[in-house]
PDB file of N, CA and C in Angstrom:
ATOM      1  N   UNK A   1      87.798  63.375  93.756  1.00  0.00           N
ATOM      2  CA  UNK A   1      87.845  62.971  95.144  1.00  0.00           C
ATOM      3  C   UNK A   1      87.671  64.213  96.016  1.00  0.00           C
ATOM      4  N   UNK A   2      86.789  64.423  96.860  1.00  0.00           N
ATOM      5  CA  UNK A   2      86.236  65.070  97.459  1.00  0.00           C
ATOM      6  C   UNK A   2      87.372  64.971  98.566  1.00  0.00           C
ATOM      7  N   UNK A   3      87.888  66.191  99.448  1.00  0.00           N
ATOM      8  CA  UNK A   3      88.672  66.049 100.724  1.00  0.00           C
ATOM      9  C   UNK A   3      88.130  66.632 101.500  1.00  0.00           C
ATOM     10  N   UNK A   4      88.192  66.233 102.954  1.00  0.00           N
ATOM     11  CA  UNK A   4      87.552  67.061 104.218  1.00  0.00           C
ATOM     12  C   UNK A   4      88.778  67.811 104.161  1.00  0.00           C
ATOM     13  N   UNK A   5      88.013  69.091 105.636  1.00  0.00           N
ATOM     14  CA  UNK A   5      88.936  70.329 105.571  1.00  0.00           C
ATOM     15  C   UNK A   5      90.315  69.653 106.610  1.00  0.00           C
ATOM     16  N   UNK A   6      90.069  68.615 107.300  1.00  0.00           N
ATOM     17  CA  UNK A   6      91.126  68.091 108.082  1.00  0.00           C
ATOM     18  C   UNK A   6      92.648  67.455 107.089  1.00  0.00           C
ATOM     19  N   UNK A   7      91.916  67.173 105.942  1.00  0.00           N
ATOM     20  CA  UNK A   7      92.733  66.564 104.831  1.00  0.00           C
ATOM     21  C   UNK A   7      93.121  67.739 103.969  1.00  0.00           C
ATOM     22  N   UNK A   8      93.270  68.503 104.226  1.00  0.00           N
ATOM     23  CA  UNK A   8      93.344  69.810 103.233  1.00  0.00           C
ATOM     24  C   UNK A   8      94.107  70.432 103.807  1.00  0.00           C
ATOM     25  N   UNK A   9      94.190  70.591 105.274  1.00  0.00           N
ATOM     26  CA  UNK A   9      95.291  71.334 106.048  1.00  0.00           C
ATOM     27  C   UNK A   9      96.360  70.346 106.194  1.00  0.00           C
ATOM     28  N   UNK A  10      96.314  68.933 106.069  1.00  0.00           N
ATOM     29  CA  UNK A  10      97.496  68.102 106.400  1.00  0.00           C
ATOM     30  C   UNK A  10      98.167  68.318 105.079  1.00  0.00           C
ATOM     31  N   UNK A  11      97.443  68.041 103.773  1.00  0.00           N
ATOM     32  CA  UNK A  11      98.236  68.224 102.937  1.00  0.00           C
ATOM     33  C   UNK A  11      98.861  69.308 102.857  1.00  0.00           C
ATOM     34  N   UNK A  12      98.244  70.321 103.031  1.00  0.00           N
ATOM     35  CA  UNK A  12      98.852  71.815 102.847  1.00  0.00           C
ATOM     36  C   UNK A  12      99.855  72.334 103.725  1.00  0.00           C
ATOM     37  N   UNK A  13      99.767  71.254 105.019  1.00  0.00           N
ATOM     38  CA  UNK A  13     100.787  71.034 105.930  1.00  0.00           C
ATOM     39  C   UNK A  13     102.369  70.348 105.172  1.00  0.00           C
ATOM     40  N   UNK A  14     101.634  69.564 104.624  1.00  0.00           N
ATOM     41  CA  UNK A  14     103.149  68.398 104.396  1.00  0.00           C
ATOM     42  C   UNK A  14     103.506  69.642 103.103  1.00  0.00           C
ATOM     43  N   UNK A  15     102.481  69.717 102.208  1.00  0.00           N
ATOM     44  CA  UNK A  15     103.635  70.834 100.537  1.00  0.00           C
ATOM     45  C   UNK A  15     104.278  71.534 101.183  1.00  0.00           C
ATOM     46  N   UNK A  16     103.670  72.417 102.170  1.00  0.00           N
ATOM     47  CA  UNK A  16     105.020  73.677 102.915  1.00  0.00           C
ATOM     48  C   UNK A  16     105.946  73.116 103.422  1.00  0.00           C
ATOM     49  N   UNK A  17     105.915  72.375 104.174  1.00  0.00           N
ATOM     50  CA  UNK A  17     107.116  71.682 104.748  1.00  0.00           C
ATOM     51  C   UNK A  17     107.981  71.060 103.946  1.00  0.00           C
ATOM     52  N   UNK A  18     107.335  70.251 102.236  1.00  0.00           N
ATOM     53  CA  UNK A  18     108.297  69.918 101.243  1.00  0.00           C
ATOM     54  C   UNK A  18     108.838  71.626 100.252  1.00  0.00           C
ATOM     55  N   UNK A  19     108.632  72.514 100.622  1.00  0.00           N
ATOM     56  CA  UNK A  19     108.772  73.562  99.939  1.00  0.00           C
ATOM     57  C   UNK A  19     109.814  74.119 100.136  1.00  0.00           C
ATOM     58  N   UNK A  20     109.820  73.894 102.034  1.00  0.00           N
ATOM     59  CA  UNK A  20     110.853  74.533 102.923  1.00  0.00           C
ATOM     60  C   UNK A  20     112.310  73.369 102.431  1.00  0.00           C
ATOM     61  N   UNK A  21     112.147  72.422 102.102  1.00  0.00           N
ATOM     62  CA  UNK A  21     113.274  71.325 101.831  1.00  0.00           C
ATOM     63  C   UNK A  21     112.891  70.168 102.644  1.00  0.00           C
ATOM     64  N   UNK A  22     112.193  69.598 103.588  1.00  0.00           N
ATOM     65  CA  UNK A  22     112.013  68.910 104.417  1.00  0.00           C
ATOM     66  C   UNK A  22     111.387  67.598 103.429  1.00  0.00           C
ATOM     67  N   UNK A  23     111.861  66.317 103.793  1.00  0.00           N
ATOM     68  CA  UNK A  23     111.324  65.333 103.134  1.00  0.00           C
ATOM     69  C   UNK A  23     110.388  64.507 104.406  1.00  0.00           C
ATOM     70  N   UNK A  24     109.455  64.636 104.281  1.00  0.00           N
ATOM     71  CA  UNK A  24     108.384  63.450 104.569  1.00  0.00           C
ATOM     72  C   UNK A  24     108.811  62.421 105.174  1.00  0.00           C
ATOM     73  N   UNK A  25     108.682  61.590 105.824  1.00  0.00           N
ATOM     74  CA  UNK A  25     109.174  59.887 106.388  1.00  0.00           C
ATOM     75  C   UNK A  25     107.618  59.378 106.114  1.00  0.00           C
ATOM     76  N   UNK A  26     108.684  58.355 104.707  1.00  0.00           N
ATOM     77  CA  UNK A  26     107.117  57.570 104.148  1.00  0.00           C
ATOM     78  C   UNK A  26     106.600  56.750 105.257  1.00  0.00           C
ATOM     79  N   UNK A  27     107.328  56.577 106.055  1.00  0.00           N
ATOM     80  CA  UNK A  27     106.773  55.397 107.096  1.00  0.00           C
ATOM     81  C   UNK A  27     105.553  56.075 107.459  1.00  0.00           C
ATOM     82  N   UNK A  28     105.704  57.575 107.929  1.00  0.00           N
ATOM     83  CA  UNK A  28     104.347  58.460 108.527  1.00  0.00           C
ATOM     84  C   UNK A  28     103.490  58.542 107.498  1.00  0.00           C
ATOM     85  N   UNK A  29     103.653  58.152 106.150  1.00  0.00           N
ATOM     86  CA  UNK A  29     101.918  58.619 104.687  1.00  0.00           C
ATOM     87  C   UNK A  29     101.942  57.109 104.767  1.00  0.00           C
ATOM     88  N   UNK A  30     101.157  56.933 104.670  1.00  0.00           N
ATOM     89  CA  UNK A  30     100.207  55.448 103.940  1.00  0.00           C
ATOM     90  C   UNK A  30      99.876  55.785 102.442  1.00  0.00           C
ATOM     91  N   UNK A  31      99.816  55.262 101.871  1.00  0.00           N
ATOM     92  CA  UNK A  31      99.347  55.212 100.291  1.00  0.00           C
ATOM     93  C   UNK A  31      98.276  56.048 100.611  1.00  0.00           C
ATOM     94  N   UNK A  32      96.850  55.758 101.236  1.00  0.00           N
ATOM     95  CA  UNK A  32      95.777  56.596 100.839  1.00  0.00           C
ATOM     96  C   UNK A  32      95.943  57.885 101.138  1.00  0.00           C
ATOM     97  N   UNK A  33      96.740  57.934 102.099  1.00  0.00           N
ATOM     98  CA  UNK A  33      97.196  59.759 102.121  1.00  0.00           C
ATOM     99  C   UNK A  33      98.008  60.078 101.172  1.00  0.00           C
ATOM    100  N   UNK A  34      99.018  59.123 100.436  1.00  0.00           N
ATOM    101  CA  UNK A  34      99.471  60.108  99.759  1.00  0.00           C
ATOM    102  C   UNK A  34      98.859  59.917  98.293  1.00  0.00           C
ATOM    103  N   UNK A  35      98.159  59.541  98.080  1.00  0.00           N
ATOM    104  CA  UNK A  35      97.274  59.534  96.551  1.00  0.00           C
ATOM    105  C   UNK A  35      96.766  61.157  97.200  1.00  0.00           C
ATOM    106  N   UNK A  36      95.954  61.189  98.089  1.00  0.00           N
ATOM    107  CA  UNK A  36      95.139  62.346  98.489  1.00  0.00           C
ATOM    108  C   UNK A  36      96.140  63.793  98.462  1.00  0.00           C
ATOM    109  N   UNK A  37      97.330  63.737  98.688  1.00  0.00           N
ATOM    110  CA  UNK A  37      98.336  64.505  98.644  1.00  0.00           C
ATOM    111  C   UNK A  37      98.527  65.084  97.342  1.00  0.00           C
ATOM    112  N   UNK A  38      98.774  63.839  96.280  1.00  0.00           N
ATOM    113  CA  UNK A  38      99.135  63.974  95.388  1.00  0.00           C
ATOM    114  C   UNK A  38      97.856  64.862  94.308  1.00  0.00           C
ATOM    115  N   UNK A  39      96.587  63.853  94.596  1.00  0.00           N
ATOM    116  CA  UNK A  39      95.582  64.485  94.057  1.00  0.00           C
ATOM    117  C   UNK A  39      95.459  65.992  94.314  1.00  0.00           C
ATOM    118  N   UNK A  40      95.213  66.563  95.395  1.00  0.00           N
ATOM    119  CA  UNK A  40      95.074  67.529  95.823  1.00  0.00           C
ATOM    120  C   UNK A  40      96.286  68.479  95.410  1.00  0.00           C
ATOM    121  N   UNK A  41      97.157  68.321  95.479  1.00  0.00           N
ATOM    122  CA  UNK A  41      98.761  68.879  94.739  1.00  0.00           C
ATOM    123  C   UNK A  41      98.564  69.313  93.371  1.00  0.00           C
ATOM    124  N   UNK A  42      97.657  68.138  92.791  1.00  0.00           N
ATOM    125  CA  UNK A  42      97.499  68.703  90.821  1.00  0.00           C
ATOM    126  C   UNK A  42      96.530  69.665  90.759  1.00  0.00           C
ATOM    127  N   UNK A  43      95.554  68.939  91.996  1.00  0.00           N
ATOM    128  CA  UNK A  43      94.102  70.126  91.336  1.00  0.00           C
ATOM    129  C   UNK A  43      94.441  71.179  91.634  1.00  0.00           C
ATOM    130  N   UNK A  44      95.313  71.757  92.853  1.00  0.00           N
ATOM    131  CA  UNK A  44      95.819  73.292  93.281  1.00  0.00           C
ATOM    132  C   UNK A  44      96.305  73.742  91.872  1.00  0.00           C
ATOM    133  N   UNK A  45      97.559  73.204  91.027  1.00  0.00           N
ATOM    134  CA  UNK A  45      98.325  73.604  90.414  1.00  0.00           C
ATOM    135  C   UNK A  45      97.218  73.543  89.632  1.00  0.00           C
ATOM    136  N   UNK A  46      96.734  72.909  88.830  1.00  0.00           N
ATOM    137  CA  UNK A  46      95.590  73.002  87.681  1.00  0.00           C
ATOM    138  C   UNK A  46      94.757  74.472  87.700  1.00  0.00           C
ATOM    139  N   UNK A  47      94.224  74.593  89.143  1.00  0.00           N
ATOM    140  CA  UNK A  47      93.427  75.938  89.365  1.00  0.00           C
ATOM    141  C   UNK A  47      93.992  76.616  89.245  1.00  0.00           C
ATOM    142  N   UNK A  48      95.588  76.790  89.902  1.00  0.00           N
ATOM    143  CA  UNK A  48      96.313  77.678  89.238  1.00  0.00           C
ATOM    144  C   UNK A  48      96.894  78.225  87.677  1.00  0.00           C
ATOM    145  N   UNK A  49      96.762  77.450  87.243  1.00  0.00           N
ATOM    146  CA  UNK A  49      97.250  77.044  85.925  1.00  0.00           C
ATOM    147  C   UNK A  49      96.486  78.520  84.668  1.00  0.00           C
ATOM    148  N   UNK A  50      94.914  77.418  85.445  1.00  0.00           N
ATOM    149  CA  UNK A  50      94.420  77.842  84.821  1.00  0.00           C
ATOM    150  C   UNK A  50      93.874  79.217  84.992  1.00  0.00           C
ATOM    151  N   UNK A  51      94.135  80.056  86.135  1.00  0.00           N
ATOM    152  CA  UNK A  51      93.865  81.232  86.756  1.00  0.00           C
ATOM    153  C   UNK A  51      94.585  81.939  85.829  1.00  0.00           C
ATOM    154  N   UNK A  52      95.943  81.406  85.835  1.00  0.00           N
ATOM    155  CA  UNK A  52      97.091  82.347  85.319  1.00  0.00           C
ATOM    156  C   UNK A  52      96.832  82.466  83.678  1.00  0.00           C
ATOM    157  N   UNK A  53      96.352  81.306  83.502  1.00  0.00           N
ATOM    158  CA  UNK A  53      95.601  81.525  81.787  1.00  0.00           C
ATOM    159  C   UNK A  53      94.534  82.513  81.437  1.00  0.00           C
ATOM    160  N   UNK A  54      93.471  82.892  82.655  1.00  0.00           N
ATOM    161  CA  UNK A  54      92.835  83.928  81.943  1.00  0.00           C
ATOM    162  C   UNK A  54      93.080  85.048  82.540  1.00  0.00           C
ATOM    163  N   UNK A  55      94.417  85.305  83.241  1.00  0.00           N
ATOM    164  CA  UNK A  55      94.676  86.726  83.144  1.00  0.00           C
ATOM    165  C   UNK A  55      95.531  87.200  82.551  1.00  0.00           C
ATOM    166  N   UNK A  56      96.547  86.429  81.711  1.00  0.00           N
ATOM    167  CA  UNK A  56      97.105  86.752  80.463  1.00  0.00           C
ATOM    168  C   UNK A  56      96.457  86.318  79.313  1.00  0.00           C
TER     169      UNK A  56
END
């Protein structure tokens, strides 16, 4: 799933704000945002993942 850059800063908006401790009000995500959240959440960690794999 492809995200625009408007969807990329919201998500990256909402992880910091869940990072800081702050929980979300599901009333404000709709499902399709938060699949997009979620998606976008694995592929970061995945890239990361796998970053950290080829430098050790």
């Amino acid at each position: 799933m492809k995200m625009t850059p408007t969807e990329i800063r919201e998500a990256v908006f909402i992880i910091s704000l869940m990072r800081e401790g702050h929980k979300p009000r599901p009333e404000r995500i709709d499902g399709e945002a938060k699949k997009r959240i979620d998606d976008s959440t694995m592929h970061i960690a995945s890239q990361a993942h796998s970053a950290i794999n080829t430098w050790f």
